[in-house]
Protein backbone atom coordinates (compact mmCIF):
# COMPACT_ATOMS: atom_id res chain seq x y z
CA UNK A 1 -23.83 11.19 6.18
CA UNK A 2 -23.25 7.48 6.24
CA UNK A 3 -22.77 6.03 2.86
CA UNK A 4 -25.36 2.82 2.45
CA UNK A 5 -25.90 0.40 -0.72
CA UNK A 6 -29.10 -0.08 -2.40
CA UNK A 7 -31.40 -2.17 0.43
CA UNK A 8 -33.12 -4.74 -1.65
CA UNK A 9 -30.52 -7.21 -3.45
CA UNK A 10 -31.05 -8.52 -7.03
CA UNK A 11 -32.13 -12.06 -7.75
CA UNK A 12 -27.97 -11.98 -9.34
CA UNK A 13 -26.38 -13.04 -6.21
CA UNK A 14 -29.10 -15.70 -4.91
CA UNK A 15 -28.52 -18.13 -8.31
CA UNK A 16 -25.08 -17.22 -7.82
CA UNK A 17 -24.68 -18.30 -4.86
CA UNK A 18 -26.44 -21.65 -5.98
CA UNK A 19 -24.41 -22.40 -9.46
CA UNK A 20 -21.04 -21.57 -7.01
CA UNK A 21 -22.10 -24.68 -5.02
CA UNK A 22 -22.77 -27.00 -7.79
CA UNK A 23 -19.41 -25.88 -9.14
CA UNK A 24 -17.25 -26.12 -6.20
CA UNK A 25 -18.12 -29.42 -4.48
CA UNK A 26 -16.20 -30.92 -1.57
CA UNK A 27 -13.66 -32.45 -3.84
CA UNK A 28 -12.96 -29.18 -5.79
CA UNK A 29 -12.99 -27.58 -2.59
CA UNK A 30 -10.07 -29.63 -1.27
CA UNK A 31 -8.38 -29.88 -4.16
CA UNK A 32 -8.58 -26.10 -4.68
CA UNK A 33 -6.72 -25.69 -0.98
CA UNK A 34 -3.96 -28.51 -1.88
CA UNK A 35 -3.33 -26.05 -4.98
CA UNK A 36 -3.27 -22.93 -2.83
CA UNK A 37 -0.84 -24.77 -0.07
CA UNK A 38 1.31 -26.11 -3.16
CA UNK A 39 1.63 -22.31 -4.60
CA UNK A 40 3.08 -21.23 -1.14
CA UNK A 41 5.70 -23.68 -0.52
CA UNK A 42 6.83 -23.51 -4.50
CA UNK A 43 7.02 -19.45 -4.12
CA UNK A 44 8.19 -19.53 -0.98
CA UNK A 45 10.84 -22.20 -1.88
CA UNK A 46 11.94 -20.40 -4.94
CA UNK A 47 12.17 -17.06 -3.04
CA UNK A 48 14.38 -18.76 -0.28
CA UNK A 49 16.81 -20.32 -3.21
CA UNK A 50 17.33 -16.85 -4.91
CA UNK A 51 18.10 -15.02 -1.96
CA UNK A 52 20.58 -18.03 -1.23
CA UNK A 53 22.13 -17.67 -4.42
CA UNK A 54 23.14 -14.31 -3.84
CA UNK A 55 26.06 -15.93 -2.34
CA UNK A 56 26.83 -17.99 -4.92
CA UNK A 57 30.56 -17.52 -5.77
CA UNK A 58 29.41 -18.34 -9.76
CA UNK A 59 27.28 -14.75 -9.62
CA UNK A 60 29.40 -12.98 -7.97
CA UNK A 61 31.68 -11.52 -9.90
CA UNK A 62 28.66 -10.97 -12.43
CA UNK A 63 27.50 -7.91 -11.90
CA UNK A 64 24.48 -8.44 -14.86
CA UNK A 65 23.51 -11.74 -13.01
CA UNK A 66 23.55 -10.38 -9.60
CA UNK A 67 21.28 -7.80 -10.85
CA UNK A 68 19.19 -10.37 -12.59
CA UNK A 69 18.89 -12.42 -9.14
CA UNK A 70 17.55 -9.25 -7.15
CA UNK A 71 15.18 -8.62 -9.96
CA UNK A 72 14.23 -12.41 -9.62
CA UNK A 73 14.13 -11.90 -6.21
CA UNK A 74 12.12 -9.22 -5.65
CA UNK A 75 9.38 -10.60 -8.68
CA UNK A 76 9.02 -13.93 -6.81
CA UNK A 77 8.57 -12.05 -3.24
CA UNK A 78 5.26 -10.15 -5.43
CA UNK A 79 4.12 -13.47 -6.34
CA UNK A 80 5.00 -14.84 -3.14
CA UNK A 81 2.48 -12.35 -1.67
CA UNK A 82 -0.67 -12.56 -4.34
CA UNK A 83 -0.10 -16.12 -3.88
CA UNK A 84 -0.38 -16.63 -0.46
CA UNK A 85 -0.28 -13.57 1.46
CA UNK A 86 -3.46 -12.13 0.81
CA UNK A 87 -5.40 -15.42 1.06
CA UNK A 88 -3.71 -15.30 4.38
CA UNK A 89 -5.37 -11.98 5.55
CA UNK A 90 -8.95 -13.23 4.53
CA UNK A 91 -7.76 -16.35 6.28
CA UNK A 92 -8.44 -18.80 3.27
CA UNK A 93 -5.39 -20.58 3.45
CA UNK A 94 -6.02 -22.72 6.28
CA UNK A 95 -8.46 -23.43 8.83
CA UNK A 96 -6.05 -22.50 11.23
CA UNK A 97 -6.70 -18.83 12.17
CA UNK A 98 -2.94 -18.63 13.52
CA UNK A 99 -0.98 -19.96 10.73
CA UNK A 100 -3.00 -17.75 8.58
CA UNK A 101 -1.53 -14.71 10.43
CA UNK A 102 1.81 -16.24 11.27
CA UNK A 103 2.46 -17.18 6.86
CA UNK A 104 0.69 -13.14 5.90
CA UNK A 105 2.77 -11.60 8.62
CA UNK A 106 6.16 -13.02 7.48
CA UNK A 107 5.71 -13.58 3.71
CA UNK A 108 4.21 -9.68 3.47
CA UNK A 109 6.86 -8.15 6.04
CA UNK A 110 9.70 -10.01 3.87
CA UNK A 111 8.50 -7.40 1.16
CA UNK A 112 8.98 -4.50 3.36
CA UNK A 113 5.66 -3.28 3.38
CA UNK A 114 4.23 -3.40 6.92
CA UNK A 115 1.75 -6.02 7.51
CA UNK A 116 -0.32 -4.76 9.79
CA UNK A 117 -1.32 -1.28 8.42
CA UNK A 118 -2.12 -2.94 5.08
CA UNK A 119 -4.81 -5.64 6.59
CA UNK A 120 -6.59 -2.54 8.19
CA UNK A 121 -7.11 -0.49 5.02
CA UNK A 122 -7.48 -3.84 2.90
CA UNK A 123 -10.01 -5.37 5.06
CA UNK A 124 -11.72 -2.41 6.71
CA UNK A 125 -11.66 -0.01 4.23
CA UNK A 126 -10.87 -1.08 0.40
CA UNK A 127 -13.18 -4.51 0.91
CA UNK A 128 -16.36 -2.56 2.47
CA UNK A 129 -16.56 0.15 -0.64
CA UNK A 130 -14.30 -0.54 -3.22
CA UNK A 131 -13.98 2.82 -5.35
CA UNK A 132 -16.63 4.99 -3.33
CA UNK A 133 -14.82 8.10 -2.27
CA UNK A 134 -13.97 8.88 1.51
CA UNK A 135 -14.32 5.30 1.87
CA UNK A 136 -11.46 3.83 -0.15
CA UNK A 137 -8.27 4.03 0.97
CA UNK A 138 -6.37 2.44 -1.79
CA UNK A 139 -8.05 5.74 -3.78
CA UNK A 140 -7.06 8.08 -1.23
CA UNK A 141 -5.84 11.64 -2.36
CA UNK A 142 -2.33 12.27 -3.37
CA UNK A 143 -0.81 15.51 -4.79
CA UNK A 144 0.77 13.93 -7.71
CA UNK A 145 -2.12 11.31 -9.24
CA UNK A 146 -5.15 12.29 -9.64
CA UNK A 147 -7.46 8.67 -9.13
CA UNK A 148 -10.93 10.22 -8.87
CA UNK A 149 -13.40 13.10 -10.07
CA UNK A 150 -13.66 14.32 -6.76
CA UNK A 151 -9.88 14.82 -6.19
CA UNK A 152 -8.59 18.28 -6.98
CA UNK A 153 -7.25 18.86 -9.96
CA UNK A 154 -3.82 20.34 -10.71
CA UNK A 155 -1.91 21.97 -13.31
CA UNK A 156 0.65 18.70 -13.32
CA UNK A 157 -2.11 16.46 -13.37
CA UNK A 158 -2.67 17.51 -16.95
CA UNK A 159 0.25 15.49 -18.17
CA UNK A 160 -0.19 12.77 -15.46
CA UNK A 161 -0.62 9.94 -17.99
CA UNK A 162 2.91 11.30 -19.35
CA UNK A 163 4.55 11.19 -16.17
CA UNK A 164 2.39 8.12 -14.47
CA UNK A 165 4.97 5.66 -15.33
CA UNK A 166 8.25 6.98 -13.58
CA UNK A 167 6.08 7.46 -10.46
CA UNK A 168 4.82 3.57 -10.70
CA UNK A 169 8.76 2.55 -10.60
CA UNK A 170 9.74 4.08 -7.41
CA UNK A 171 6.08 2.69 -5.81
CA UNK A 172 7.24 0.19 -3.81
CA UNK A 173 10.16 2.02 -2.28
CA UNK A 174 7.61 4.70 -1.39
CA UNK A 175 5.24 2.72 0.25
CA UNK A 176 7.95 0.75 2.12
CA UNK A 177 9.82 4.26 3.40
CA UNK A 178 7.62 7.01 3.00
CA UNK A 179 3.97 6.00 2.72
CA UNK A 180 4.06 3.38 5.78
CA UNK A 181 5.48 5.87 8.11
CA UNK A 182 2.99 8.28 6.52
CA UNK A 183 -0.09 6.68 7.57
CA UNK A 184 1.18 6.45 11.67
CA UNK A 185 0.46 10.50 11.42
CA UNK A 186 -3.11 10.07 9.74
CA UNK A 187 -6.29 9.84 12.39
CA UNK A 188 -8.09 9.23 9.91
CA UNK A 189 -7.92 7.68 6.33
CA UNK A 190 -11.14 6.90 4.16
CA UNK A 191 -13.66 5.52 6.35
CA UNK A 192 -10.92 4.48 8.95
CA UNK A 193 -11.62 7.07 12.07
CA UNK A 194 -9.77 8.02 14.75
CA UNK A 195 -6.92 5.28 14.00
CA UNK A 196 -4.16 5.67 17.00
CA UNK A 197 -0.69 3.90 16.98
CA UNK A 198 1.21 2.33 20.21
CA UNK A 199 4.40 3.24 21.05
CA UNK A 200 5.40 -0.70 20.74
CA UNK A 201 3.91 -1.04 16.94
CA UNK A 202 5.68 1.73 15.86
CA UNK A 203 9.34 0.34 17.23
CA UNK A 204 8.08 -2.80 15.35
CA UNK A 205 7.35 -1.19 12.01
CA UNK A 206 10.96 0.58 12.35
CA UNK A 207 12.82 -2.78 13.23
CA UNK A 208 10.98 -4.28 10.49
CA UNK A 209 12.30 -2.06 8.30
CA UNK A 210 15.90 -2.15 9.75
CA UNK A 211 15.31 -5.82 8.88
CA UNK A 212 14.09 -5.31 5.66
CA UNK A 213 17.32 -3.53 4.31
CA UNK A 214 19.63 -5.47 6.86
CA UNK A 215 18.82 -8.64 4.63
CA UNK A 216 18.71 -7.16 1.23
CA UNK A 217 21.68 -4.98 1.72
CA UNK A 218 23.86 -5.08 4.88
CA UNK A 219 24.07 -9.43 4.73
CA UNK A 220 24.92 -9.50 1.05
CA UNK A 221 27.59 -7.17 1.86
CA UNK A 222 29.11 -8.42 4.90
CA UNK A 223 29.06 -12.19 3.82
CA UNK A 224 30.03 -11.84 0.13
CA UNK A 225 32.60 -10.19 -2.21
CA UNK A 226 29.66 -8.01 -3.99
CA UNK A 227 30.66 -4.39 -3.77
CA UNK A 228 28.29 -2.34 -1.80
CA UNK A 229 27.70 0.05 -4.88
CA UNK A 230 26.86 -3.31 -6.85
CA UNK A 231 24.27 -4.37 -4.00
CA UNK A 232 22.55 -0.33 -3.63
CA UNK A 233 21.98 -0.40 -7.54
CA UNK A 234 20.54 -3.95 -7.91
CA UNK A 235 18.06 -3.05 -4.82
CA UNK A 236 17.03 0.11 -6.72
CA UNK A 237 16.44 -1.76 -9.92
CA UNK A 238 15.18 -4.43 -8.54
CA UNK A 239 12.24 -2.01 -7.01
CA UNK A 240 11.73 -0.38 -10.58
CA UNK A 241 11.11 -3.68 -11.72
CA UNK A 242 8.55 -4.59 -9.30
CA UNK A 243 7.18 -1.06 -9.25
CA UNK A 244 6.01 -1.46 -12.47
CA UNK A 245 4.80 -5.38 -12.13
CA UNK A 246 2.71 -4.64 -8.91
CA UNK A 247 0.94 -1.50 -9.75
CA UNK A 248 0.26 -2.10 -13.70
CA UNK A 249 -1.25 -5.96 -12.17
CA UNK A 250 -3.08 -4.32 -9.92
CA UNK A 251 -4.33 -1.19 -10.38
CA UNK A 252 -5.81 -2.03 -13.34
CA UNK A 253 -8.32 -4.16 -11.59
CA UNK A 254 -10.46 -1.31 -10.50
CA UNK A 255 -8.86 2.16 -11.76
CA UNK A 256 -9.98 2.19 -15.62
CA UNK A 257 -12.34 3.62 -18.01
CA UNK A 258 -14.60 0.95 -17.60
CA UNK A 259 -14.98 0.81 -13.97
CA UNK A 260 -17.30 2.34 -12.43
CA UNK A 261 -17.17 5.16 -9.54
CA UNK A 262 -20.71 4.94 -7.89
CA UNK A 263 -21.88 7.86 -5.79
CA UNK A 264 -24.27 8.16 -3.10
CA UNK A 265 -27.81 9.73 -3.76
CA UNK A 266 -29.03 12.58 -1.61
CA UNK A 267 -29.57 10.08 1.36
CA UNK A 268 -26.38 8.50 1.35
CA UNK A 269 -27.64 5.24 -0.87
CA UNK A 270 -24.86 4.09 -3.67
CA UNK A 271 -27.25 2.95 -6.57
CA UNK A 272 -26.25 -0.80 -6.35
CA UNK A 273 -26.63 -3.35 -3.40
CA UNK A 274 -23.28 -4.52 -2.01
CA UNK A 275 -23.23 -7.94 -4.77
CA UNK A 276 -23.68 -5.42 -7.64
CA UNK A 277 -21.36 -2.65 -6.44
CA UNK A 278 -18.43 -5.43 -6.44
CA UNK A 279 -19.40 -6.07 -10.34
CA UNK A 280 -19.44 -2.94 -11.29
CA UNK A 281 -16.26 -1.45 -9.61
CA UNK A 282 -13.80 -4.30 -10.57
CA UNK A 283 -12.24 -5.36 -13.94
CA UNK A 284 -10.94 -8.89 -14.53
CA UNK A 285 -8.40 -10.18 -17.03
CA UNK A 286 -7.72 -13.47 -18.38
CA UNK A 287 -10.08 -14.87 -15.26
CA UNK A 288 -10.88 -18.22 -16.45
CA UNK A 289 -7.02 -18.87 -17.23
CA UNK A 290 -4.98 -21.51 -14.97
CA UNK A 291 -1.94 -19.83 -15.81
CA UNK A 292 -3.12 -16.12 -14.94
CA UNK A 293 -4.41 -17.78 -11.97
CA UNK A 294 -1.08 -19.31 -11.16
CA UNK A 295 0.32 -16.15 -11.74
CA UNK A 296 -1.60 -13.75 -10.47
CA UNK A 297 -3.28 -15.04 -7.48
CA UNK A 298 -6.91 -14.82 -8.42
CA UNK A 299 -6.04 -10.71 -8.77
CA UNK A 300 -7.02 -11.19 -12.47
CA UNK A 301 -10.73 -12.53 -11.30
CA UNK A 302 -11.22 -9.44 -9.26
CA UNK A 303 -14.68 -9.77 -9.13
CA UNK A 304 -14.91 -12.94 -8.02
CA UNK A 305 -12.70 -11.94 -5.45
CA UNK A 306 -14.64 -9.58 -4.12
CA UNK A 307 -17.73 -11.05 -4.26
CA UNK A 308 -16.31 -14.63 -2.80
CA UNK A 309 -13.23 -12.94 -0.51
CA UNK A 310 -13.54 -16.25 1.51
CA UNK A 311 -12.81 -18.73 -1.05
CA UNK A 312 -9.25 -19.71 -2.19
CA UNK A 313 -8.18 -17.82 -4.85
CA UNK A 314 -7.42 -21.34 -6.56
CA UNK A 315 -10.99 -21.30 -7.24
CA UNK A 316 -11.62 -18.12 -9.21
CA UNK A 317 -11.20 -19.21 -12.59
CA UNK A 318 -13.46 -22.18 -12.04
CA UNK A 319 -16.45 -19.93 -10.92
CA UNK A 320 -15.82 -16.36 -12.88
CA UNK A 321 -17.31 -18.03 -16.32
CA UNK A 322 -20.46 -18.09 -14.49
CA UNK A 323 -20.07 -14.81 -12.75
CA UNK A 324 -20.03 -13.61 -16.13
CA UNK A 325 -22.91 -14.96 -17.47
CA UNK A 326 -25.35 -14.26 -14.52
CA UNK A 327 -24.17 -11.04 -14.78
CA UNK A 328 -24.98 -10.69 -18.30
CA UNK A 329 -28.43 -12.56 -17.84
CA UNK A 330 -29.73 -10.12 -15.05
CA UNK A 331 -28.21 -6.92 -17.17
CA UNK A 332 -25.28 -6.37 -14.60
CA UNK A 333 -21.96 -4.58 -15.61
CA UNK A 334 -19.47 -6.57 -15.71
CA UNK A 335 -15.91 -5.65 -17.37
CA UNK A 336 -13.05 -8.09 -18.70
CA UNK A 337 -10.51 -7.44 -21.08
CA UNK A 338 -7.24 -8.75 -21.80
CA UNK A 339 -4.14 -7.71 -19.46
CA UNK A 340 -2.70 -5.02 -22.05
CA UNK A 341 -6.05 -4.00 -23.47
CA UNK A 342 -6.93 -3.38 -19.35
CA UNK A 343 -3.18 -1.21 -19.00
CA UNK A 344 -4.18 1.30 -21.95
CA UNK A 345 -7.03 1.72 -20.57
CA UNK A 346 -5.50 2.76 -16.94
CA UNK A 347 -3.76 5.24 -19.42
CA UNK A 348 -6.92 6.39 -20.80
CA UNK A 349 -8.35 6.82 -17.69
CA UNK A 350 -5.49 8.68 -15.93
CA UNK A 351 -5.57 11.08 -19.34
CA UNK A 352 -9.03 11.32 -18.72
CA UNK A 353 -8.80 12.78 -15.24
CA UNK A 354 -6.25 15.09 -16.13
CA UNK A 355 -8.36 17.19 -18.57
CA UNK A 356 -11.61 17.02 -17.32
């Protein structure tokens, strides 16, 4: 059955649409792109530096600041990608359709996730039905977290909330080495049907990744005096680090109690038109703060992202105090909460799974 929202749209989205305009005039606008273009070359600058420094003769024989840089490292490549990357893929940071690609294909690929599989389930899949089921891929089933009612339900999954925590620290090394390569066997993923790989992308994903460790690992070792045992372990910890930073920033901003998980009606209609759905699936934090902004790349104003995906992120905190409002004028859910009040309740909701 195809999966449809709700055909006639609420009044909400019109007068949004309206008080977004008065609020981000041409000179906002522009100012709101020199901020985004800013944010790239400072995270991209700083990420440059501390992989520099890693041959620093001063660290080297430091084993607690070499471990300190790759944790550095790593958290400034994260930032480097809320920051820039992903306004790259929906091709807000420039006008320019192929700098947009060229800055998201190197900045996310520097990460070691690949770049191209990610756009396709971001932009095709998690965008277009954000927490439906069999639509979602970032909720897709896996045997060892249990994200949604319609999941199975194991024995483990009982303690899940318990156990959540060491899984989020080895994330990022999964998706880089297990989960990418995962997804070239899968025809299908959420909505994403009959997805085929060349023989050509899949050499590139595996020199990617040869990349990918040859710079974080085989360099450091071959052009300094850091022991190879020294270089393994601050890799590892540097992904626990980040682990824990990229899911607990993220995950938060749709997988809680307060979210909501709409399903479909007996024809295939979710009960909200597309504007509403957005609301009521997505959780922000902080969203009006410049510094979360800064931060966080507009991922803490999730539902302005998803309702404005084609606006700078730079702009989120300017327009989500009237997202807000409207939403509260024309009775719309709408969920905020601080950043640690938003975590316990990923907790609550993981707990909740596991027992129902």
């Amino acid at each position: 059955m195809k999966i449809k929202f709700k055909k006639k749209s609420s009044e909400f989205y019109q007068e949004l649409i309206m008080e977004t305009n008065s609020i981000l005039t041409e000179t906002e606008l522009k100012k709101a792109k020199w901020l985004l273009q800013f944010k790239f070359v400072f995270y991209f600058l700083v990420f440059i530096a501390l992989y520099i420094n890693l041959f620093n003769a001063l660290i080297i024989q430091h084993w607690a600041l070499i471990y300190l840089n790759y944790i550095f490292l790593g958290l400034f490549g994260i930032l480097l990608a809320f920051n820039s990357s992903h306004d790259c893929v929906h091709h807000t940071f420039s006008n320019n359709k192929r700098l947009n690609q060229l800055i998201y294909y190197v900045t996310f690929n520097l990460q070691g996730v690949n770049s191209r599989l990610w756009k396709k389930r971001h932009i095709a899949s998690h965008h277009i039905f954000p927490n439906v089921d069999g639509c979602d891929a970032d909720i897709d089933n896996n045997p060892f977290i249990r994200l949604s009612e319609s999941h199975e339900k194991k024995v483990l999954h009982k303690y899940q909330h318990i156990y959540a925590t060491v899984l989020y620290c080895l994330y990022t090394l999964h998706w880089i080495f297990v989960k990418d390569i995962i997804y070239l066997s899968k025809s299908e993923l959420a909505n994403l049907k009959n997805q085929t790989y060349s023989f050509s992308f899949i050499v590139e994903l595996i020199l990617l990744k040869v990349f990918y460790l040859s710079y974080l690992i085989v360099i450091p070792y071959l052009l300094s005096d850091i022991p190879l045992i020294t270089i393994i372990t601050a890799f590892l910890l540097m992904h626990f680090v980040i682990s824990i930073f990229f899911v607990l920033t993220l995950i938060i901003s749709h997988l809680t109690t307060e979210t909501e998980f709409p399903k479909t009606d007996r024809h295939g209609f979710l009960p909200y038109d597309y504007y509403e759905h957005q609301l009521a699936v997505s959780l922000d934090y902080h969203p009006g703060s410049k510094l979360a902004n800064w931060i966080f790349g507009g991922f803490n104003s999730h539902a302005a992202h998803h309702l404005f995906p084609k606006l700078p992120h730079t702009t989120y905190n300017l327009i989500s105090p009237t997202i807000k409002s409207l939403a509260i004028k024309y009775r719309l859910p709408y969920n905020e909460m601080s950043l640690i009040d938003a975590i316990f309740s990923h907790y609550k909701y993981l707990k909740k799974l596991g027992q129902q």
